[in-house]
Structures are given as C-alpha cells and as structure tokens.
N, C-alpha and C. Protein backbone atom coordinates (compact mmCIF):
# COMPACT_ATOMS: atom_id res chain seq x y z
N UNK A 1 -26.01 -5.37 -10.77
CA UNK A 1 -25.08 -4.72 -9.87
C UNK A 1 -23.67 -5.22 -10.20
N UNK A 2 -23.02 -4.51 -10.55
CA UNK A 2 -21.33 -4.55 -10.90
C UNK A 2 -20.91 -4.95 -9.11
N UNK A 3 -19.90 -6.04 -9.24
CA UNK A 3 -19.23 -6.62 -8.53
C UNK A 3 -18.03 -5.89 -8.53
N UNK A 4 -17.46 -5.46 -7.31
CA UNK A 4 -16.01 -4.76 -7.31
C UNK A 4 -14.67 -6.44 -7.42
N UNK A 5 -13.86 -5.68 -7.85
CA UNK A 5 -12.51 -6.54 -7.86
C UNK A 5 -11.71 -6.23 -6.51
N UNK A 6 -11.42 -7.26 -6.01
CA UNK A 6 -10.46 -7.46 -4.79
C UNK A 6 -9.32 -6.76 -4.71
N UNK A 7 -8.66 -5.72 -3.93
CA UNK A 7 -7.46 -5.15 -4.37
C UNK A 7 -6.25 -5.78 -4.19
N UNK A 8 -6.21 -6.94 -3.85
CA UNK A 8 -5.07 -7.63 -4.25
C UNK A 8 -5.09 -8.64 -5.71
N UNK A 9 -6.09 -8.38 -6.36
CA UNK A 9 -5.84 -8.77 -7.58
C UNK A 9 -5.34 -7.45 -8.38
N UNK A 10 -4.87 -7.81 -9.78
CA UNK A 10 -4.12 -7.13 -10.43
C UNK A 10 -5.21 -5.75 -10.64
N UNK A 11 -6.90 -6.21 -11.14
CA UNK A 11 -7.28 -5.50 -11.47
C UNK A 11 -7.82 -4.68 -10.54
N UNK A 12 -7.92 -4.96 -9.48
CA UNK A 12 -8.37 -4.50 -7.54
C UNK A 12 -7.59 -3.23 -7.77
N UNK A 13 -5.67 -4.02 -8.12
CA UNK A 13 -4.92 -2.43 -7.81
C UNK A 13 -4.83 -1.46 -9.05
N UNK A 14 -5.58 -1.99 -10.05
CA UNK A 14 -5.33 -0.60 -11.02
C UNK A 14 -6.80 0.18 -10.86
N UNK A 15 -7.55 -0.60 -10.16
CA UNK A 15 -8.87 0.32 -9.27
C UNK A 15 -8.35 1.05 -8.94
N UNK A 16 -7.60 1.07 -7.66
CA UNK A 16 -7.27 1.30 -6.79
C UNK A 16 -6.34 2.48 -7.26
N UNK A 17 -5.12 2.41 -8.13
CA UNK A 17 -4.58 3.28 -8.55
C UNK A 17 -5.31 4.52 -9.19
N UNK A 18 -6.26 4.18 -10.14
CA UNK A 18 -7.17 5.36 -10.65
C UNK A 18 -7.74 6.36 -9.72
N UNK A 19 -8.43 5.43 -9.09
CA UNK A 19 -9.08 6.21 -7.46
C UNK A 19 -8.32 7.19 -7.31
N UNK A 20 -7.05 6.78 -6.37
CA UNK A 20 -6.14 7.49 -6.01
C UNK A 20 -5.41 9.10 -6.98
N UNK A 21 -5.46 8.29 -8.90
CA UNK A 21 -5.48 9.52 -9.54
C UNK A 21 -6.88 10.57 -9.76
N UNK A 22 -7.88 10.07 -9.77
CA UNK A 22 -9.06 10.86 -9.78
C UNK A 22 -9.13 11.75 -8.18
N UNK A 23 -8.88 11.12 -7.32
CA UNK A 23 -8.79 12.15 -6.15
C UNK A 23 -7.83 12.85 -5.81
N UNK A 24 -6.72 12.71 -6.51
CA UNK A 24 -5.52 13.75 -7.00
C UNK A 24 -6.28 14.58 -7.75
N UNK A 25 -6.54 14.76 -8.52
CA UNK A 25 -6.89 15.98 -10.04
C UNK A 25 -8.33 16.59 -9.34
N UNK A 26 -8.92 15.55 -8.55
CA UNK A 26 -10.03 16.71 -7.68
C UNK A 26 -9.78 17.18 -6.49
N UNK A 27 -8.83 16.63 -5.61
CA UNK A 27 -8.36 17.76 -4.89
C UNK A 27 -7.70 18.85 -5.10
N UNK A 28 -6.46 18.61 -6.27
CA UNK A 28 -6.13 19.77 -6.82
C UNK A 28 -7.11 20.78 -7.87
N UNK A 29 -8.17 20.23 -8.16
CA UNK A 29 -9.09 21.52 -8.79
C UNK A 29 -9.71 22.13 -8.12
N UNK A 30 -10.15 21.70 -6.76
CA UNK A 30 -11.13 22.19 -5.45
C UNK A 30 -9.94 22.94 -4.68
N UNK A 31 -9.20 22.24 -5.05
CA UNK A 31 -7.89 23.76 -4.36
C UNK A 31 -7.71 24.90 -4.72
N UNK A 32 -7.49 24.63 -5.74
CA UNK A 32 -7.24 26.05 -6.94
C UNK A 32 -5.81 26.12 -7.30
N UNK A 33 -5.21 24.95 -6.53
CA UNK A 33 -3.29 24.73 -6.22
C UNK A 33 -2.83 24.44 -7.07
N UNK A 34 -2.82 24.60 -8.66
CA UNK A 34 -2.44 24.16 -9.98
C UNK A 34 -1.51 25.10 -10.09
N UNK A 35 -1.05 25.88 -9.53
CA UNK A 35 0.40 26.30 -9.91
C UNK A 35 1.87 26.61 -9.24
N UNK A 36 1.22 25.65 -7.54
CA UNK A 36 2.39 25.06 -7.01
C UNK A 36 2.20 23.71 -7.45
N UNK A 37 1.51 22.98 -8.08
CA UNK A 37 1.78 21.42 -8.39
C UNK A 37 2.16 21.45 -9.94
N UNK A 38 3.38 21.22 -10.27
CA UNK A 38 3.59 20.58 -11.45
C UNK A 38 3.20 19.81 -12.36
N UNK A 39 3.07 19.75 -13.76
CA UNK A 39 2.09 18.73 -14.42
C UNK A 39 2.40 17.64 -13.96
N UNK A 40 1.69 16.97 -14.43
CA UNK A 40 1.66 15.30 -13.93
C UNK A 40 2.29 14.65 -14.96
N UNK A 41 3.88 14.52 -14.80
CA UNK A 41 5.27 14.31 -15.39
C UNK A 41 4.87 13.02 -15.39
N UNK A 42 5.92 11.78 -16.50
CA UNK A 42 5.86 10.52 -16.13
C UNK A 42 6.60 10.44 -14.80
N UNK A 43 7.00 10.81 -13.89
CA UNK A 43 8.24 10.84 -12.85
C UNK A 43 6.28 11.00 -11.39
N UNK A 44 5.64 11.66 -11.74
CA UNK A 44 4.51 11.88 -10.93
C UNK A 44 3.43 10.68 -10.66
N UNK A 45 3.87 10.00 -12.20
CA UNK A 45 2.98 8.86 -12.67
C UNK A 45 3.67 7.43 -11.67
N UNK A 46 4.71 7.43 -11.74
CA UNK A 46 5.60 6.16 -11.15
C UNK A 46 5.61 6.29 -9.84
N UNK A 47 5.52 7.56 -9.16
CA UNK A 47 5.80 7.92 -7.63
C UNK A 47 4.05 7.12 -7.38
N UNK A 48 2.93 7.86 -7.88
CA UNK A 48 1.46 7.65 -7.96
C UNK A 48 1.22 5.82 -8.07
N UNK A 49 1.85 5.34 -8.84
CA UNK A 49 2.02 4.01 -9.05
C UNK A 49 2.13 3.54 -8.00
N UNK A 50 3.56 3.80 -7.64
CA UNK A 50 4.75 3.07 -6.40
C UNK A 50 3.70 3.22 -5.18
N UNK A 51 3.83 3.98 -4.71
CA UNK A 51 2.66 4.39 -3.60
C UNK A 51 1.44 3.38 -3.33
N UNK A 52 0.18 3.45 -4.09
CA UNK A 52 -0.12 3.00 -4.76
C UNK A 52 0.09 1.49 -4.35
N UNK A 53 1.04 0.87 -4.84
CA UNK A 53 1.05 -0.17 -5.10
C UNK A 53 1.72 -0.85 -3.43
N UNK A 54 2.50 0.02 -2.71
CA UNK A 54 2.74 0.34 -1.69
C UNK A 54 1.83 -0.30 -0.77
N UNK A 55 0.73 0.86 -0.67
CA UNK A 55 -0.56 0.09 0.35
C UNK A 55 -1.07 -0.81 -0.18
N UNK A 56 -1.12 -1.14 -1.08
CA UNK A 56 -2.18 -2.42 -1.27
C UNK A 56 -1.34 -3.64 -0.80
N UNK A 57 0.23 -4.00 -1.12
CA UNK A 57 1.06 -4.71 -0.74
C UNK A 57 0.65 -4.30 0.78
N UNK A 58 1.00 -3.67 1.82
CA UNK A 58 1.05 -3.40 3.12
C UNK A 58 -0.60 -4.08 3.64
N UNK A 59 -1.58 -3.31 2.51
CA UNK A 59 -2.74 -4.13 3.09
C UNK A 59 -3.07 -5.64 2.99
N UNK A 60 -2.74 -5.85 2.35
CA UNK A 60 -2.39 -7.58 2.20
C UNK A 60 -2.36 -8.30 2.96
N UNK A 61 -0.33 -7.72 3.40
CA UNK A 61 0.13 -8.30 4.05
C UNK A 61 -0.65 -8.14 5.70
N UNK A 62 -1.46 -7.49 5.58
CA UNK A 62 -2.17 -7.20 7.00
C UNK A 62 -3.37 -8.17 6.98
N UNK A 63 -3.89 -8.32 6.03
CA UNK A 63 -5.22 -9.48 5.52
C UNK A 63 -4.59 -11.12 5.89
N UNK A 64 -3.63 -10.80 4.67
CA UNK A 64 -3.00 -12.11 5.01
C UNK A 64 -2.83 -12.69 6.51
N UNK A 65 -1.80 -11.98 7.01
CA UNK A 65 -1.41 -12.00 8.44
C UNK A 65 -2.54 -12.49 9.32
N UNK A 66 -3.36 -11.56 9.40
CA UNK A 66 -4.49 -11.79 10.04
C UNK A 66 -5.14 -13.30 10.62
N UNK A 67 -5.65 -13.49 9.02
CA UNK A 67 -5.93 -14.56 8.87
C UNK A 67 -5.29 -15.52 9.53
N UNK A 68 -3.76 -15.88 9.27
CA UNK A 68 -2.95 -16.90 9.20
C UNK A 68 -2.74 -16.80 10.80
N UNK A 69 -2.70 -15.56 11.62
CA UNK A 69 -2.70 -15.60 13.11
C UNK A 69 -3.72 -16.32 13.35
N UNK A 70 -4.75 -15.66 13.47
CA UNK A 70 -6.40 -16.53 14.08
C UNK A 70 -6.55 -17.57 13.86
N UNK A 71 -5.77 -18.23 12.77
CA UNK A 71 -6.10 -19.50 12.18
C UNK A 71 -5.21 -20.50 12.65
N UNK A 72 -4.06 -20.01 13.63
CA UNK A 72 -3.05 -20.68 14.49
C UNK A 72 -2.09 -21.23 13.23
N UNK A 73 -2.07 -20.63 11.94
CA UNK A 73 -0.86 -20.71 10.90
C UNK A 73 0.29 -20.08 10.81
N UNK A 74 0.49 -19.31 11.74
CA UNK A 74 1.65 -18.69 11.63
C UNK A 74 1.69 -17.41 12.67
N UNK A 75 2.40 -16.52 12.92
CA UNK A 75 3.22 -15.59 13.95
C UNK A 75 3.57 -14.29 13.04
N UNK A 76 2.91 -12.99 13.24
CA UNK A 76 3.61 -11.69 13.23
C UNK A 76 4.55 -11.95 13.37
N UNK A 77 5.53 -11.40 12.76
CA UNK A 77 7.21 -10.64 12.88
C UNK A 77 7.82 -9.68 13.31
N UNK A 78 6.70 -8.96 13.03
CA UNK A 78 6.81 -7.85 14.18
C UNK A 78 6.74 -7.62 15.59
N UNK A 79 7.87 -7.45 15.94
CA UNK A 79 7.31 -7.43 17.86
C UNK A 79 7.06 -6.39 18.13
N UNK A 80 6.79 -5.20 17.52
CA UNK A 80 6.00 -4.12 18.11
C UNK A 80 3.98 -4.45 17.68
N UNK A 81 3.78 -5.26 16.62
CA UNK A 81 2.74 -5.63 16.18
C UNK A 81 2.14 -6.76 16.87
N UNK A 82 2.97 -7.71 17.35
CA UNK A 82 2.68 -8.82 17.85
C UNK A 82 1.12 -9.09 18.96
N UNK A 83 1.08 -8.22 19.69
CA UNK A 83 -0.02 -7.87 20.26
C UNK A 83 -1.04 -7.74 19.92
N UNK A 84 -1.26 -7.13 18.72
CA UNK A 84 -2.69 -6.42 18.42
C UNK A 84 -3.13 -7.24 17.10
N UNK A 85 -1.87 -8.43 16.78
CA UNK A 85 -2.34 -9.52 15.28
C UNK A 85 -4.23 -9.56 15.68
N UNK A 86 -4.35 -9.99 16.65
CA UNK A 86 -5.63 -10.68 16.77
C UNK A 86 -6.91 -9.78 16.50
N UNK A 87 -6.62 -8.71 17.07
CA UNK A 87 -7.68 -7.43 17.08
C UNK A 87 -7.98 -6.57 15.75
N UNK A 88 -8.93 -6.20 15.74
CA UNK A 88 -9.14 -5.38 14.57
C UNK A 88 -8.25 -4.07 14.16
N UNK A 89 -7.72 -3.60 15.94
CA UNK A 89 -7.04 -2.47 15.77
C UNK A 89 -5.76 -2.69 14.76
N UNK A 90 -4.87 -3.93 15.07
CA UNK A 90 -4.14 -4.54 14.09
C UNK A 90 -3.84 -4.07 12.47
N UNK A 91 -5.42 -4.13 11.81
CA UNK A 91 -5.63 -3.87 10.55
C UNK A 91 -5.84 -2.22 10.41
N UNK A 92 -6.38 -1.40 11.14
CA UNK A 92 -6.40 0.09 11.18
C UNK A 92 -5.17 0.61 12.18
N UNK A 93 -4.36 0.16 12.16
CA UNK A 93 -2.92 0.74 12.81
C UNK A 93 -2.18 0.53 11.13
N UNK A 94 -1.72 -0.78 10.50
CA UNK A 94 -1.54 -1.15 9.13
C UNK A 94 -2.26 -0.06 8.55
N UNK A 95 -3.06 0.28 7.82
CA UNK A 95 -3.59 1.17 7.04
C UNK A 95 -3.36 2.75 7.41
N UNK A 96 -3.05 3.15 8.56
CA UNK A 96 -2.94 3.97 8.93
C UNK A 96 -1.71 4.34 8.66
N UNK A 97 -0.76 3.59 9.15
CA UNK A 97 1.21 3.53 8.97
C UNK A 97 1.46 3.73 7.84
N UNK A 98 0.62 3.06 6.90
CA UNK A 98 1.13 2.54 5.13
C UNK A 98 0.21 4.24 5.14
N UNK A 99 -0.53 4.95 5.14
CA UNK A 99 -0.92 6.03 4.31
C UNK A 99 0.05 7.10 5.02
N UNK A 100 0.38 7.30 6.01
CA UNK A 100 1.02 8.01 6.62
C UNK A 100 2.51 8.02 6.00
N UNK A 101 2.93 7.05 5.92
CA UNK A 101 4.45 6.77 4.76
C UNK A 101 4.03 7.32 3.81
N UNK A 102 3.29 6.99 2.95
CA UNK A 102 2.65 7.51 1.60
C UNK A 102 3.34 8.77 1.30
N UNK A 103 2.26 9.63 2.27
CA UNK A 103 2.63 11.20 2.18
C UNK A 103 3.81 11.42 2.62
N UNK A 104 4.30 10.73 3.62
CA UNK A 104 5.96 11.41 3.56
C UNK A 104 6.82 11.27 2.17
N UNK A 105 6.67 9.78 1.82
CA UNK A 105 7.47 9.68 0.56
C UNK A 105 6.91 10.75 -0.65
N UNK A 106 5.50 10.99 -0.58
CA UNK A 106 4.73 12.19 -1.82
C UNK A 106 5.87 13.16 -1.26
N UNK A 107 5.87 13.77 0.10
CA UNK A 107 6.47 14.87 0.23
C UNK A 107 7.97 14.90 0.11
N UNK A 108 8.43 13.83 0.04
CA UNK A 108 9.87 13.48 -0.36
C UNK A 108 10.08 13.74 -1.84
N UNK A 109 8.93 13.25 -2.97
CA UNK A 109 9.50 13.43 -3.57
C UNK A 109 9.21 14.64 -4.10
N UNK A 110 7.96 15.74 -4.03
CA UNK A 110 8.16 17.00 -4.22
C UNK A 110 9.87 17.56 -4.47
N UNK A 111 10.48 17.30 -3.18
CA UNK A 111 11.86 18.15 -3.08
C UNK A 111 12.60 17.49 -3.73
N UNK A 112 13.14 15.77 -3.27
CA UNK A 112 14.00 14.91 -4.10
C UNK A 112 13.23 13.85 -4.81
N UNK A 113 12.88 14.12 -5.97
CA UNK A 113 11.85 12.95 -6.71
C UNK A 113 13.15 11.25 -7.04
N UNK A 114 14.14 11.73 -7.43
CA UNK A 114 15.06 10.31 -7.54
C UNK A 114 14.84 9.76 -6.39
N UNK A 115 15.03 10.39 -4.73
CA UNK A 115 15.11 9.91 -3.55
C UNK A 115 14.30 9.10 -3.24
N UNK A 116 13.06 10.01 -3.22
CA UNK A 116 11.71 8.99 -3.27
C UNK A 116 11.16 7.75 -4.29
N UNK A 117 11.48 8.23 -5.42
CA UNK A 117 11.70 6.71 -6.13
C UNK A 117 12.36 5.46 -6.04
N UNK A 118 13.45 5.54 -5.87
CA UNK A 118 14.15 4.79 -5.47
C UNK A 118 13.59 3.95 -3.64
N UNK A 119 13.50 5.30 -3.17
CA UNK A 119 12.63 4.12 -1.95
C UNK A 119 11.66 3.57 -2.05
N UNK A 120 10.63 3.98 -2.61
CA UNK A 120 9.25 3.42 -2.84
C UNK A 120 9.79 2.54 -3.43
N UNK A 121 10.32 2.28 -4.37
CA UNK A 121 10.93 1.19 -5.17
C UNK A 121 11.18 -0.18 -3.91
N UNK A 122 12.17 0.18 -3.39
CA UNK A 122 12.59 -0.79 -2.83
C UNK A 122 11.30 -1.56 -1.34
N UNK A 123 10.87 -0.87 -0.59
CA UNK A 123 9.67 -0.84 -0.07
C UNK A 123 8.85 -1.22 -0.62
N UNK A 124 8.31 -1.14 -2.18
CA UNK A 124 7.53 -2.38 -2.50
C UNK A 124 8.08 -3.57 -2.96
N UNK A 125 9.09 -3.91 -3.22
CA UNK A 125 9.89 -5.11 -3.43
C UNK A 125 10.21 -5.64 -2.00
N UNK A 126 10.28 -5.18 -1.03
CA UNK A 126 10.45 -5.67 0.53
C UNK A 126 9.05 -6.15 0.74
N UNK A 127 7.90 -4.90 0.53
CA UNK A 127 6.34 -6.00 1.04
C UNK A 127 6.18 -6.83 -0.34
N UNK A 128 6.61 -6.67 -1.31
CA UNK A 128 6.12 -7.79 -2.27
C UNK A 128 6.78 -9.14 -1.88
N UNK A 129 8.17 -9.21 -1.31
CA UNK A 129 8.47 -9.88 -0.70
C UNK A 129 8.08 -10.88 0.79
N UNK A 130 7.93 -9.59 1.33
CA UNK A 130 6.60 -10.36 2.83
C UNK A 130 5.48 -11.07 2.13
N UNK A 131 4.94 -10.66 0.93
CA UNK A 131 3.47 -11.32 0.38
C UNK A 131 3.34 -12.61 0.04
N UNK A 132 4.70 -12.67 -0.72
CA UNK A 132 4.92 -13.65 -1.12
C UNK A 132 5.13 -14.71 0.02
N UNK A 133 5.90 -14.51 0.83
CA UNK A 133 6.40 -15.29 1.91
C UNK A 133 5.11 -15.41 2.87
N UNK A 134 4.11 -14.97 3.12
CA UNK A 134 2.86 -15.28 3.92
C UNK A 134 2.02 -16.02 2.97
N UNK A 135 2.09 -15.48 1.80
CA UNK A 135 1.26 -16.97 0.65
C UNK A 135 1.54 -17.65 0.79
N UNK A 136 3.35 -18.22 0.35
CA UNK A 136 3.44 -19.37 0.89
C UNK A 136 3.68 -20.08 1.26
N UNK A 137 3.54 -19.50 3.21
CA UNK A 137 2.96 -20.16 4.35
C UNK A 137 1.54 -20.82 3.96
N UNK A 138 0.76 -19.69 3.72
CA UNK A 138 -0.17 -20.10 3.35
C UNK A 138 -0.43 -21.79 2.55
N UNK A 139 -0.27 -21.56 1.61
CA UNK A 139 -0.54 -22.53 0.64
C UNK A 139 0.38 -23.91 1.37
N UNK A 140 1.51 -24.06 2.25
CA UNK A 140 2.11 -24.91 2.48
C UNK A 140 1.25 -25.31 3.80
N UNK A 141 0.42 -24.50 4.30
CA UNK A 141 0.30 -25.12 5.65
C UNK A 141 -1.35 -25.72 5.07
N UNK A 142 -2.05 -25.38 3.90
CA UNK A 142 -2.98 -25.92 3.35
C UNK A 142 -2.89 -27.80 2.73
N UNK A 143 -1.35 -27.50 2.60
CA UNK A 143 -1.19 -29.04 1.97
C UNK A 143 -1.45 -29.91 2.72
C-alpha cells in the first residue's frame, strides 16, 4: 500500500497541485465548456500554482494553529477566529474561506489575469509568512 505524502511537504503540494489540474481538464471535458475556457496558457499554469499553493499555506496555518492553541503554545490572531481555535469547526471554516477566495481570485483572473496574479502572489507570501512565524513558535517553545 502506497503511503500518501503530507501536503505540507513539498511533495504533499505538487500532489496536491496535479489533483487540482486533473480535476480542471475533467470538469472541463464533462462540461463540454472548451470553448469559453482558453488553453491552458503558462499565465493559467501560475494562477493554478498560486492558488494551489494558497490553500495548502492557509491549511497549515490552520493545522499548525490548532495544535499550538490546544497545546497552550500560543494564541490565534485573529479575533474574529479566536473562538472557534479549539473546535473542529475552526479547521472547516479555514478550508472553506481559503477555497472560497480561490474561486474569486480564478474568477478575477478570467477578466484581469495580471490582477489576480499579482494578488495571489502576495497572499501566498503573507501565509508563507504566518507559516513560518507559527513554526517558529513552534520549534522555540519546544526548546
């Protein structure tokens, strides 16, 4: 039995990315919608990436978090989140928010593809940033 990879490892998110392209190219063939969707430009490839790389950062940072609450290591930042760290709902509100952005930014960049690049861009450099900074908490409150 093949063991899956974790999606916060490198190879978790290029799982994870494929997925995401294989259920692109089969929803669009079960559609029949191949000629309002444009080929799959390198500009389709980076948005698919960004995204992508998007939730898995967001889910993380929700794993992470988690953890480091229950474990009396540390405090949400969020004060609209602050409440629900402890609960499971916590982690399916996170997953929910991060896919829901997703498609706005997909649908952003349909119309303005620079627009949406550029944000996704920066949005994963902001949660790559939170990731980093809950690791290490992490790792410092381990010492």
């Amino acid at each position: 039995m093949r063991r899956l990879n974790p999606p916060w490892t490198l190879q978790g998110l290029c799982c994870t990315i494929k997925a995401f392209q294989i259920l692109f190219w089969y929803v669009v063939k079960e559609e029949g919608d191949l000629k309002t969707i444009k080929s799959f430009s390198p500009s389709t490839h980076r948005i698919w990436y960004l995204l992508a790389a998007l939730v898995a950062l967001v889910v993380s940072d929700g794993l992470i978090t988690h953890f480091l609450v229950n474990r009396g290591l540390g405090q949400e930042g969020n004060p609209f989140l602050q409440t629900l760290v402890g609960e499971t709902n916590f982690l399916v509100i996170k997953v929910l928010g991060v896919l829901l952005c997703a498609l706005i930014l997909w649908d952003i960049h349909r119309r303005r593809p620079k627009l949406a690049l550029i944000s996704s861009w920066c949005f994963v450099v902001l949660y790559a940033g939170i990731v980093l900074w809950n690791l290490c908490a992490f790792f410092i409150s381990q010492v």
